[in-house]
N, C-alpha and C. Protein backbone atom coordinates (compact mmCIF):
# COMPACT_ATOMS: atom_id res chain seq x y z
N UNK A 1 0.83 -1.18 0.00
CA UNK A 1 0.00 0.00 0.00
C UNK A 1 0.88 1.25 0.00
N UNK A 2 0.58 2.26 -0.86
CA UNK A 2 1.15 3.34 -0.66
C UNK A 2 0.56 4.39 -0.06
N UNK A 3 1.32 4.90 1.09
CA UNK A 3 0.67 5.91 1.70
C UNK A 3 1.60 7.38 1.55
N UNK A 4 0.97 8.11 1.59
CA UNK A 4 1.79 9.65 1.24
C UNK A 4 1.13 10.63 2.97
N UNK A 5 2.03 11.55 2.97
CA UNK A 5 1.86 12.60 3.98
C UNK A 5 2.40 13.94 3.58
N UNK A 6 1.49 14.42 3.92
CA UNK A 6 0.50 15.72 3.44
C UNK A 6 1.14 17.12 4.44
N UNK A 7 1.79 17.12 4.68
CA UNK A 7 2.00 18.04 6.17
C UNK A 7 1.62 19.91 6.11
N UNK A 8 1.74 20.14 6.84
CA UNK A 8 1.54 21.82 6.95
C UNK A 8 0.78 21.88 8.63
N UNK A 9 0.70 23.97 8.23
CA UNK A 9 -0.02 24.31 9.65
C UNK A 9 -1.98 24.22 9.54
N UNK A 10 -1.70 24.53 8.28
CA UNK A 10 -3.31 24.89 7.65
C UNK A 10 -3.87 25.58 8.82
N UNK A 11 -3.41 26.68 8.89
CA UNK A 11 -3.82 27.76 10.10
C UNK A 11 -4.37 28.90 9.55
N UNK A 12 -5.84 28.83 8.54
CA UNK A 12 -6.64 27.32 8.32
C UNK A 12 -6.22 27.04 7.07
N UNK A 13 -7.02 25.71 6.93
CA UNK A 13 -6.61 25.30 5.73
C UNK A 13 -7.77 25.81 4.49
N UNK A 14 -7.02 26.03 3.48
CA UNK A 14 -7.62 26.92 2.51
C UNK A 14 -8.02 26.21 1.12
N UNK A 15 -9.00 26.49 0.23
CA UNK A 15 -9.07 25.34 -0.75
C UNK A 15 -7.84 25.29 -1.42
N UNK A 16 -6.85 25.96 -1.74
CA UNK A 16 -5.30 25.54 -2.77
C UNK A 16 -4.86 24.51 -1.69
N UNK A 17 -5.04 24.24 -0.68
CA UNK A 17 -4.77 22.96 0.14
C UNK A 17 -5.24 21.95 0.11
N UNK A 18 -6.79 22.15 -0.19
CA UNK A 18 -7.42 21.04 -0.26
C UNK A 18 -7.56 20.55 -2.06
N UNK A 19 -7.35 21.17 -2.81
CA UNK A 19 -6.57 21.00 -4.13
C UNK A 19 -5.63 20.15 -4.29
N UNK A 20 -4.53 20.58 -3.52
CA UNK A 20 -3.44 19.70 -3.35
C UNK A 20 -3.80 18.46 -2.57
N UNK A 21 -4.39 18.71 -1.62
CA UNK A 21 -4.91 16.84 -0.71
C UNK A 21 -5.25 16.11 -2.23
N UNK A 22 -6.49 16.64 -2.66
CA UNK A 22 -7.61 15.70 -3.82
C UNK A 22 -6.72 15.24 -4.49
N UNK A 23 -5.66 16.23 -4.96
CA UNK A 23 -4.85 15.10 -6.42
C UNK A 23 -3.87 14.64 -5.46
N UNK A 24 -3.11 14.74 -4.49
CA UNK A 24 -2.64 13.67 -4.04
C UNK A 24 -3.56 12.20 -3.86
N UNK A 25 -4.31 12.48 -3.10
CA UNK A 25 -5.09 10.82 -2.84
C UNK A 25 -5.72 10.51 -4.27
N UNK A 26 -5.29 11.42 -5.62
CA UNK A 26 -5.62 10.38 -6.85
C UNK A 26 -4.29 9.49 -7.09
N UNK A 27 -3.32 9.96 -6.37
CA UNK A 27 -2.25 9.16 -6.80
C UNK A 27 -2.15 8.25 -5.76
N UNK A 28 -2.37 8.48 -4.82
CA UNK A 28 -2.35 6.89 -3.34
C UNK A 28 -3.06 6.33 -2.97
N UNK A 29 -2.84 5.49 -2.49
CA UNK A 29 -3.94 4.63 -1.86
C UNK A 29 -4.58 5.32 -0.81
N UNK A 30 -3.59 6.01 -0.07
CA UNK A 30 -3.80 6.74 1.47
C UNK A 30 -3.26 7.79 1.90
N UNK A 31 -3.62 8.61 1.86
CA UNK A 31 -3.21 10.28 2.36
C UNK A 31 -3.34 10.63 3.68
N UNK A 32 -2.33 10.88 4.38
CA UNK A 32 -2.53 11.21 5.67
C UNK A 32 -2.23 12.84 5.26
N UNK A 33 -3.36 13.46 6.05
CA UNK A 33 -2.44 15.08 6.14
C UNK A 33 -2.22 15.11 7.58
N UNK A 34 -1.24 15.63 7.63
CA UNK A 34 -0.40 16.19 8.77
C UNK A 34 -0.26 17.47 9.27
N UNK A 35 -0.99 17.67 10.63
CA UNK A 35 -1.45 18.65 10.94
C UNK A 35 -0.23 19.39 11.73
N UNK A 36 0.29 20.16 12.03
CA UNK A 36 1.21 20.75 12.86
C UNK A 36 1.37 21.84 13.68
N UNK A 37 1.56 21.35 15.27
CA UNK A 37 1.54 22.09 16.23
C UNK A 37 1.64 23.31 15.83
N UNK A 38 2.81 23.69 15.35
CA UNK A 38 3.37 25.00 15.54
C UNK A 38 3.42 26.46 15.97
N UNK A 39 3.63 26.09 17.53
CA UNK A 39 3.26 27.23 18.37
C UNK A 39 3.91 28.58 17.88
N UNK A 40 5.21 28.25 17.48
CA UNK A 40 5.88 29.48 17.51
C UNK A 40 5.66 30.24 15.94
N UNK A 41 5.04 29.78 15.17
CA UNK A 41 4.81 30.36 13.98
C UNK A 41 3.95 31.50 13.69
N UNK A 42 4.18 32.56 13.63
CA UNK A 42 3.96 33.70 13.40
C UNK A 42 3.04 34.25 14.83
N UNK A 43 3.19 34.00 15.45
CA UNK A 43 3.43 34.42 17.18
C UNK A 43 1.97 33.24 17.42
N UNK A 44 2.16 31.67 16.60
CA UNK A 44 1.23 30.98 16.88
C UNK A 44 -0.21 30.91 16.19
N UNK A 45 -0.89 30.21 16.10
CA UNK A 45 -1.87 29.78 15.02
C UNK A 45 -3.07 30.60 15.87
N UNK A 46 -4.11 30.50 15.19
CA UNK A 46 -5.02 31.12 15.32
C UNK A 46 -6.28 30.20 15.64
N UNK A 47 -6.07 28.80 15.04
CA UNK A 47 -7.20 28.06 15.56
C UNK A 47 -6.36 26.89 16.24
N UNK A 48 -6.73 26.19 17.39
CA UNK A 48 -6.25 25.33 18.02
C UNK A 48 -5.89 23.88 16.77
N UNK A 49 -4.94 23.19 17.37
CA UNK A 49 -4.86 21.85 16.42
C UNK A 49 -5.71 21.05 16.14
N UNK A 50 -6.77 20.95 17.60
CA UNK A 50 -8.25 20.36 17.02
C UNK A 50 -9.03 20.99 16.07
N UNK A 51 -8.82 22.21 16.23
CA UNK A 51 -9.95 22.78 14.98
C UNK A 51 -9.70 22.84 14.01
N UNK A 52 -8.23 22.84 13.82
CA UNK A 52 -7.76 22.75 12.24
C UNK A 52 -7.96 21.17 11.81
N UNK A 53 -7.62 20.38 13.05
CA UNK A 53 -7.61 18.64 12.14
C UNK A 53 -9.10 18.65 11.86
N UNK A 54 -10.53 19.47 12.60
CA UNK A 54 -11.81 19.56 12.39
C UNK A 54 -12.01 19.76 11.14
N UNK A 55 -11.52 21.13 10.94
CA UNK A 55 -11.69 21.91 9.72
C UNK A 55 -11.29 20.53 8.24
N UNK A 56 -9.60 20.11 8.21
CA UNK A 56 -9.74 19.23 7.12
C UNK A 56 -10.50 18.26 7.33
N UNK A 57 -10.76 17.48 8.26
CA UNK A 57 -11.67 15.99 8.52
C UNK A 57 -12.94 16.45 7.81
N UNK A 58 -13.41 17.30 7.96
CA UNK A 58 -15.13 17.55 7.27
C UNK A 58 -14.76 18.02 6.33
N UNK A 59 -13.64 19.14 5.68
CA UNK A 59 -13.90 19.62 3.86
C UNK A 59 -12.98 18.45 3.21
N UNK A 60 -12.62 16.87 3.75
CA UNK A 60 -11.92 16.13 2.76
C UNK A 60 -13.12 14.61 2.87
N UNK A 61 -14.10 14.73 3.65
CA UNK A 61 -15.13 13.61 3.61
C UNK A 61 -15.41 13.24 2.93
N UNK A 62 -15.77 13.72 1.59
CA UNK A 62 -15.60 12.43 0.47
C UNK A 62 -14.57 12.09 -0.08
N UNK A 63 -13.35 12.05 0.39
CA UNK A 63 -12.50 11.35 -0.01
C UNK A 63 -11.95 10.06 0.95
N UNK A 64 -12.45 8.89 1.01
CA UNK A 64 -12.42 7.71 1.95
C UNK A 64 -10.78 7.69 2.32
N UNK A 65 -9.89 7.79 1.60
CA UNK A 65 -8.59 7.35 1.41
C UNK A 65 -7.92 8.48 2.13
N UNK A 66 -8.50 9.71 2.61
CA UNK A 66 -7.46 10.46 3.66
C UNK A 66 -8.18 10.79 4.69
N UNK A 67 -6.82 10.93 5.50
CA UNK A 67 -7.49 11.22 7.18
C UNK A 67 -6.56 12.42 7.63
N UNK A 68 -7.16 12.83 8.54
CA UNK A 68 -5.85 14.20 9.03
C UNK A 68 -5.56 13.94 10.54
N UNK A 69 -4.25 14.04 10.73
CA UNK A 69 -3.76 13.55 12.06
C UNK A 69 -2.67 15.19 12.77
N UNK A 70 -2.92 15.17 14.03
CA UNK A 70 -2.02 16.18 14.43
C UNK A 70 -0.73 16.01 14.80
N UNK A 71 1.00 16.28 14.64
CA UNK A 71 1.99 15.94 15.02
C UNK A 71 2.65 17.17 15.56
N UNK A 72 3.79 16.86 16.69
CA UNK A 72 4.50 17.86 17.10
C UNK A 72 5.94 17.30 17.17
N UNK A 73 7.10 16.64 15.91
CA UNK A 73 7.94 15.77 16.21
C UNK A 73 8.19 16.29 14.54
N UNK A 74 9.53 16.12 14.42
CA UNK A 74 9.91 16.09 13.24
C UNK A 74 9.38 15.72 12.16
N UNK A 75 9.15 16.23 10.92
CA UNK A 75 8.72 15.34 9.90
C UNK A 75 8.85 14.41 9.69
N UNK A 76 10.03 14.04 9.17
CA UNK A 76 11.27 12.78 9.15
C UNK A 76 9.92 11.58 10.08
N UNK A 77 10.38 11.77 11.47
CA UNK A 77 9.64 10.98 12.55
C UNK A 77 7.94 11.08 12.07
N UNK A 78 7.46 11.78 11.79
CA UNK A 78 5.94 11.37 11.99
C UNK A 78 5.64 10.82 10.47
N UNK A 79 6.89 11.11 9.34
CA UNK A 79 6.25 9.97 8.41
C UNK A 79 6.79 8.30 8.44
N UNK A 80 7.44 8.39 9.37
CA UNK A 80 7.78 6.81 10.07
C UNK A 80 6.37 6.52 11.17
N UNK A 81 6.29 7.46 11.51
CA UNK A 81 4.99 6.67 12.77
C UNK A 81 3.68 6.78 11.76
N UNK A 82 3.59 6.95 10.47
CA UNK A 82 2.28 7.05 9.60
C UNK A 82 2.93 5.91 8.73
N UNK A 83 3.82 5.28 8.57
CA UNK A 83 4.32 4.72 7.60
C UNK A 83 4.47 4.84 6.17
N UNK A 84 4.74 6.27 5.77
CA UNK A 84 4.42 7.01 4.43
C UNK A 84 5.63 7.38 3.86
N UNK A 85 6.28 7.11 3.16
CA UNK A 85 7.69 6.97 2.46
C UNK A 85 7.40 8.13 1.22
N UNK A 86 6.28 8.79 1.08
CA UNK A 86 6.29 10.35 0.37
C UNK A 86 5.89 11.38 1.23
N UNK A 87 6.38 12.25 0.95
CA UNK A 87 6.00 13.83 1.73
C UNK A 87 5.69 14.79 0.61
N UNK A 88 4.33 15.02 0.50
CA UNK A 88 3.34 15.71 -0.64
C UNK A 88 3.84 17.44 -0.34
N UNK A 89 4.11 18.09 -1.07
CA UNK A 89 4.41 19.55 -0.76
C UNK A 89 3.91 20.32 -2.01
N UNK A 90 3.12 21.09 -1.65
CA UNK A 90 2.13 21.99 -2.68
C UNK A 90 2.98 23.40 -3.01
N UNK A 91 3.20 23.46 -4.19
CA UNK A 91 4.41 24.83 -4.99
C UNK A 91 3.33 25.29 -5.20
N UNK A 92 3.34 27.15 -4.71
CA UNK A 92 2.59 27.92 -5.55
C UNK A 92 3.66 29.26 -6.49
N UNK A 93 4.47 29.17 -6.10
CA UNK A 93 5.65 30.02 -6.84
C UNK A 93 7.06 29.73 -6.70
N UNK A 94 7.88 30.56 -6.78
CA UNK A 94 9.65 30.30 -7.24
C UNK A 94 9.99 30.19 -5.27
N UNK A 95 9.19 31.16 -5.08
CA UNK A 95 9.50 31.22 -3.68
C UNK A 95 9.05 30.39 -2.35
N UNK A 96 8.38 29.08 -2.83
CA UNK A 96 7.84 28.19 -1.94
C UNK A 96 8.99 27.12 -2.56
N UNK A 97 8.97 27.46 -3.75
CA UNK A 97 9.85 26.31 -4.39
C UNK A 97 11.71 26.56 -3.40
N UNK A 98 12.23 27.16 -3.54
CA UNK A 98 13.34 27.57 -3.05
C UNK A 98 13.07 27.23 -1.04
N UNK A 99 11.76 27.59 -0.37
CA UNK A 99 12.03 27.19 0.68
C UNK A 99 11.74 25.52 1.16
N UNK A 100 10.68 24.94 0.16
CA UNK A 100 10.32 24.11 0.55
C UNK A 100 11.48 22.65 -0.13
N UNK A 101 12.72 23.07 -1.57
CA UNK A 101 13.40 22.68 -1.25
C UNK A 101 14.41 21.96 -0.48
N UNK A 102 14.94 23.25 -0.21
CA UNK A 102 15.64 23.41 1.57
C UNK A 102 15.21 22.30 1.94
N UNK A 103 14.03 22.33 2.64
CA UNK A 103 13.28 21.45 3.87
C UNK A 103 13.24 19.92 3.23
N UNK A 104 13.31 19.81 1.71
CA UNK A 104 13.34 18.43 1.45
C UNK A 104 14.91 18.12 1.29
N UNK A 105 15.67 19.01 1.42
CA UNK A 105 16.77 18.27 1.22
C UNK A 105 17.50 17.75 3.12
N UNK A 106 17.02 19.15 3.74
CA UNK A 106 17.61 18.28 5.10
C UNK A 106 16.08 17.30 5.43
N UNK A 107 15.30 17.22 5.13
CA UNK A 107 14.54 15.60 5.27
C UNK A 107 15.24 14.74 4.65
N UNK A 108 15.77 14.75 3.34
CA UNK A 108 16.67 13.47 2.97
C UNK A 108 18.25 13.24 3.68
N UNK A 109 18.39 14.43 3.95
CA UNK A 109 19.68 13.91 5.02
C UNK A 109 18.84 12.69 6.54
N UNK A 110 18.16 13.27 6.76
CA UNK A 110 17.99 12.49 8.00
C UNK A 110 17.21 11.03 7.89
N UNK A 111 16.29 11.00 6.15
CA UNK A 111 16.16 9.67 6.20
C UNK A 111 16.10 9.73 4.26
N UNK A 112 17.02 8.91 3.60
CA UNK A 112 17.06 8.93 2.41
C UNK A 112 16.16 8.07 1.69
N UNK A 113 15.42 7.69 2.39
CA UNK A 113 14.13 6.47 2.03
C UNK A 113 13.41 7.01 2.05
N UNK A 114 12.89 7.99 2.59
CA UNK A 114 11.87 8.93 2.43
C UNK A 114 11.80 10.46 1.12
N UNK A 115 10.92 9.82 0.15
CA UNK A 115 10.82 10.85 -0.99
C UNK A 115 9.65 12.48 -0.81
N UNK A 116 10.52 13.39 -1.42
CA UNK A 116 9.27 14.86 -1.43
C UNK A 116 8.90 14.54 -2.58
N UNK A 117 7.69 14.94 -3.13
CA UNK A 117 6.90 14.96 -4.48
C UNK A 117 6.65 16.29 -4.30
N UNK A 118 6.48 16.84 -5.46
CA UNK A 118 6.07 18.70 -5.10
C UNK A 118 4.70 18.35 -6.45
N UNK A 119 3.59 18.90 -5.81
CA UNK A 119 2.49 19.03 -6.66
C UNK A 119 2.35 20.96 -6.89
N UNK A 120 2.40 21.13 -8.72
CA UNK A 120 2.03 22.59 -8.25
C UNK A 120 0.65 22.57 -8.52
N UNK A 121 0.46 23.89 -7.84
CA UNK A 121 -0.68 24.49 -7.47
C UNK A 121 -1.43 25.06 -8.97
N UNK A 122 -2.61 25.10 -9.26
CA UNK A 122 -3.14 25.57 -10.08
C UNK A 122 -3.34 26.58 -10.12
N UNK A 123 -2.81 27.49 -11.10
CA UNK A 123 -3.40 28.58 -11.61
C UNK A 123 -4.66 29.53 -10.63
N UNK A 124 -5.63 28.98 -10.28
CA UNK A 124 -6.46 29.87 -9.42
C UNK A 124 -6.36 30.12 -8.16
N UNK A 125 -5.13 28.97 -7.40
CA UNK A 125 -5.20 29.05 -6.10
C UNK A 125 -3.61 29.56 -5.96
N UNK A 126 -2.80 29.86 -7.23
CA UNK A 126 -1.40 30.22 -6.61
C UNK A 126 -1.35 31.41 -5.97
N UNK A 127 -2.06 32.33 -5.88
CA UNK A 127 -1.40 33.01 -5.06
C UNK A 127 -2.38 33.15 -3.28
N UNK A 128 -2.92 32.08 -2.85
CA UNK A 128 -3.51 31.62 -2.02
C UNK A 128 -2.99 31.59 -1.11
N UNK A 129 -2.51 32.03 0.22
CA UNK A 129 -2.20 31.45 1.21
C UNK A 129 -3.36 31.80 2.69
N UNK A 130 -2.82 31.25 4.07
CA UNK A 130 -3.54 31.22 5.22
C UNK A 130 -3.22 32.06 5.44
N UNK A 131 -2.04 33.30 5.10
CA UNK A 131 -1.60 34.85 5.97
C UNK A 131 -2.55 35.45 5.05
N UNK A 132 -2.66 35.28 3.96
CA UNK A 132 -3.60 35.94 3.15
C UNK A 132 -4.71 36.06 3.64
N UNK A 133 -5.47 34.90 3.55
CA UNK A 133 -6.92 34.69 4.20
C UNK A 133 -7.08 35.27 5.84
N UNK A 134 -6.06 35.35 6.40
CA UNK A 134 -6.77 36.19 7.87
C UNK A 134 -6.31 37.25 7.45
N UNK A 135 -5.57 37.93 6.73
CA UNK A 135 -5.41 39.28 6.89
C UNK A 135 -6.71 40.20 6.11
N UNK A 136 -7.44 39.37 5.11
CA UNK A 136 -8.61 39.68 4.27
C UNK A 136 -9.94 39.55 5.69
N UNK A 137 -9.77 38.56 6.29
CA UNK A 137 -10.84 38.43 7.07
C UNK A 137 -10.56 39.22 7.81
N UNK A 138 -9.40 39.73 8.72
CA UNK A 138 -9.32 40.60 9.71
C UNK A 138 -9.71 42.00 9.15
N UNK A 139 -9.31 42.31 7.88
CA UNK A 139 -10.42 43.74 7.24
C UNK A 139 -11.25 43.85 7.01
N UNK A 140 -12.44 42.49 7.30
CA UNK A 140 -13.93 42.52 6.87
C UNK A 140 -13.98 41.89 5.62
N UNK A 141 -12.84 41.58 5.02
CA UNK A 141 -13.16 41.04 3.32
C UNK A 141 -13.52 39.42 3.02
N UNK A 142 -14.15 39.20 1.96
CA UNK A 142 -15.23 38.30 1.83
C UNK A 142 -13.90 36.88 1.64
N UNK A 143 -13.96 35.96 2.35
CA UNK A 143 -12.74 34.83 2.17
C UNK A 143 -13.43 33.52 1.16
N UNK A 144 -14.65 34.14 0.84
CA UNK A 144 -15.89 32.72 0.85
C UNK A 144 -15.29 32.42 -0.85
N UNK A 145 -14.92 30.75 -0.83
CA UNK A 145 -14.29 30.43 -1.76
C UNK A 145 -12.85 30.19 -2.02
N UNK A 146 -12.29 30.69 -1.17
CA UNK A 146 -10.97 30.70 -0.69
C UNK A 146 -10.51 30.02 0.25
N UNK A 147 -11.51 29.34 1.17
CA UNK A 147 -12.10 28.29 2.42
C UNK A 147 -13.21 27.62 2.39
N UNK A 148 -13.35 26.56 3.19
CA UNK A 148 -14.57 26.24 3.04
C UNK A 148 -15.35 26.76 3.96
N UNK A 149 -16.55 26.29 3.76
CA UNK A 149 -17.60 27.61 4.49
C UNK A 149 -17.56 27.64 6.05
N UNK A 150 -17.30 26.11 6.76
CA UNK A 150 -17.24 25.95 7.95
C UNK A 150 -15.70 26.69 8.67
N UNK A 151 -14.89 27.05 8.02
CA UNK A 151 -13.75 27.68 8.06
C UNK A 151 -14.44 29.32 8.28
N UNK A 152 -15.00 29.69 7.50
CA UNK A 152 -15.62 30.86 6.88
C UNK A 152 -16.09 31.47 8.33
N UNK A 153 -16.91 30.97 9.11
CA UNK A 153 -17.52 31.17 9.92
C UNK A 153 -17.07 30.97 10.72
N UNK A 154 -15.82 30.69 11.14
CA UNK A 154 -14.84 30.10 12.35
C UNK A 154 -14.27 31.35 12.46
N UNK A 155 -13.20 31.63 11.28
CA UNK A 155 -12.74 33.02 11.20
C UNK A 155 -13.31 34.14 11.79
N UNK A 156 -14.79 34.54 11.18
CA UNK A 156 -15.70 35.23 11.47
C UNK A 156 -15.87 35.61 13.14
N UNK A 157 -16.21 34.30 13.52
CA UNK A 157 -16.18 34.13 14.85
C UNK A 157 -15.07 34.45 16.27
N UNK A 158 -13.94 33.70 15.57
CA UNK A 158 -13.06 34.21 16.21
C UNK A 158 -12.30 35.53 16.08
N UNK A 159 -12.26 36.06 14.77
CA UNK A 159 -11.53 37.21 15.06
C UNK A 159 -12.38 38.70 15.20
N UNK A 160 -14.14 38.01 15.58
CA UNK A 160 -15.02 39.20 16.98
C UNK A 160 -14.22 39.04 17.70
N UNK A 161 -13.87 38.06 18.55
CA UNK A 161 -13.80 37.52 19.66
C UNK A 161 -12.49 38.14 20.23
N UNK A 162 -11.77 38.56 19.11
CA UNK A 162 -10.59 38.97 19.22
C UNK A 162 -10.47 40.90 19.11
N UNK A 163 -11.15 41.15 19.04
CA UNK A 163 -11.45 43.00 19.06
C UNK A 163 -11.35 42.82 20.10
């Protein structure tokens, strides 16, 4: 069986993410996405790790073949404890390409059995990201389509909560 892992913060996760999940699990049997702590990233996420593994578990439900799991341990290590010998990484320009490089080459230092695949991003979602989407929502601007709707309303919610 081939299984692939999916990783990021998806703080939240945005449809050019869930783009990238769908055509990954056309190519595997089994897609794990990989959810990630990451406290210290940009002074910390905005929705807890449950709500983000929430958020993908319900906008990837019809797809039987992936599940989303939360990790706080090296990459390297959590695609040994998923048993997934690819690490799926979504390019939306020169400049994801150049960092997310990097990150696959010291992953192959630490385990050379373990392959990156880089899927790019399509045309409508490249210039997509999650700093994008809260900084639009934090000005009142419309994110709908850019997330899924249960995302939509999370945002909404929390960043009242946050005035």
């Amino acid at each position: 069986m081939k299984r692939a892992l999916c990783p990021g913060t998806f703080d939240p996760v945005t449809s050019g993410h869930l783009d990238i999940i769908g055509r990954a699990a056309s190519l595997f049997d089994e897609v794990v996405v990989g959810v990630a702590l990451s406290p210290d990233k940009g002074g910390g996420p905005l929705f807890t790790i449950d709500e983000r593994v929430g958020f993908i578990t319900d906008a990837v439900s019809y797809l039987p073949n992936v599940t989303a799991q939360p990790f706080d341990t090296l990459l390297v290590d959590f695609a040994h404890k998923m048993d997934a010998r690819v690490i799926i990484k979504g390019l939306r320009a020169v400049t994801d390409f150049e960092r997310e490089f990097q990150m696959a080459q010291l992953n192959y230092r630490l385990d050379e059995n373990i392959e990156t695949m880089f899927i790019m991003s399509i045309p409508e979602f490249a210039y997509l990201s999650s700093s994008a989407v809260k900084e639009i929502a934090r000005h009142g601007g419309s994110v709908r389509g850019l997330v899924p709707d249960a995302v939509c309303e999370a945002l909404a919610t929390r960043l009242k909560q946050s005035r």
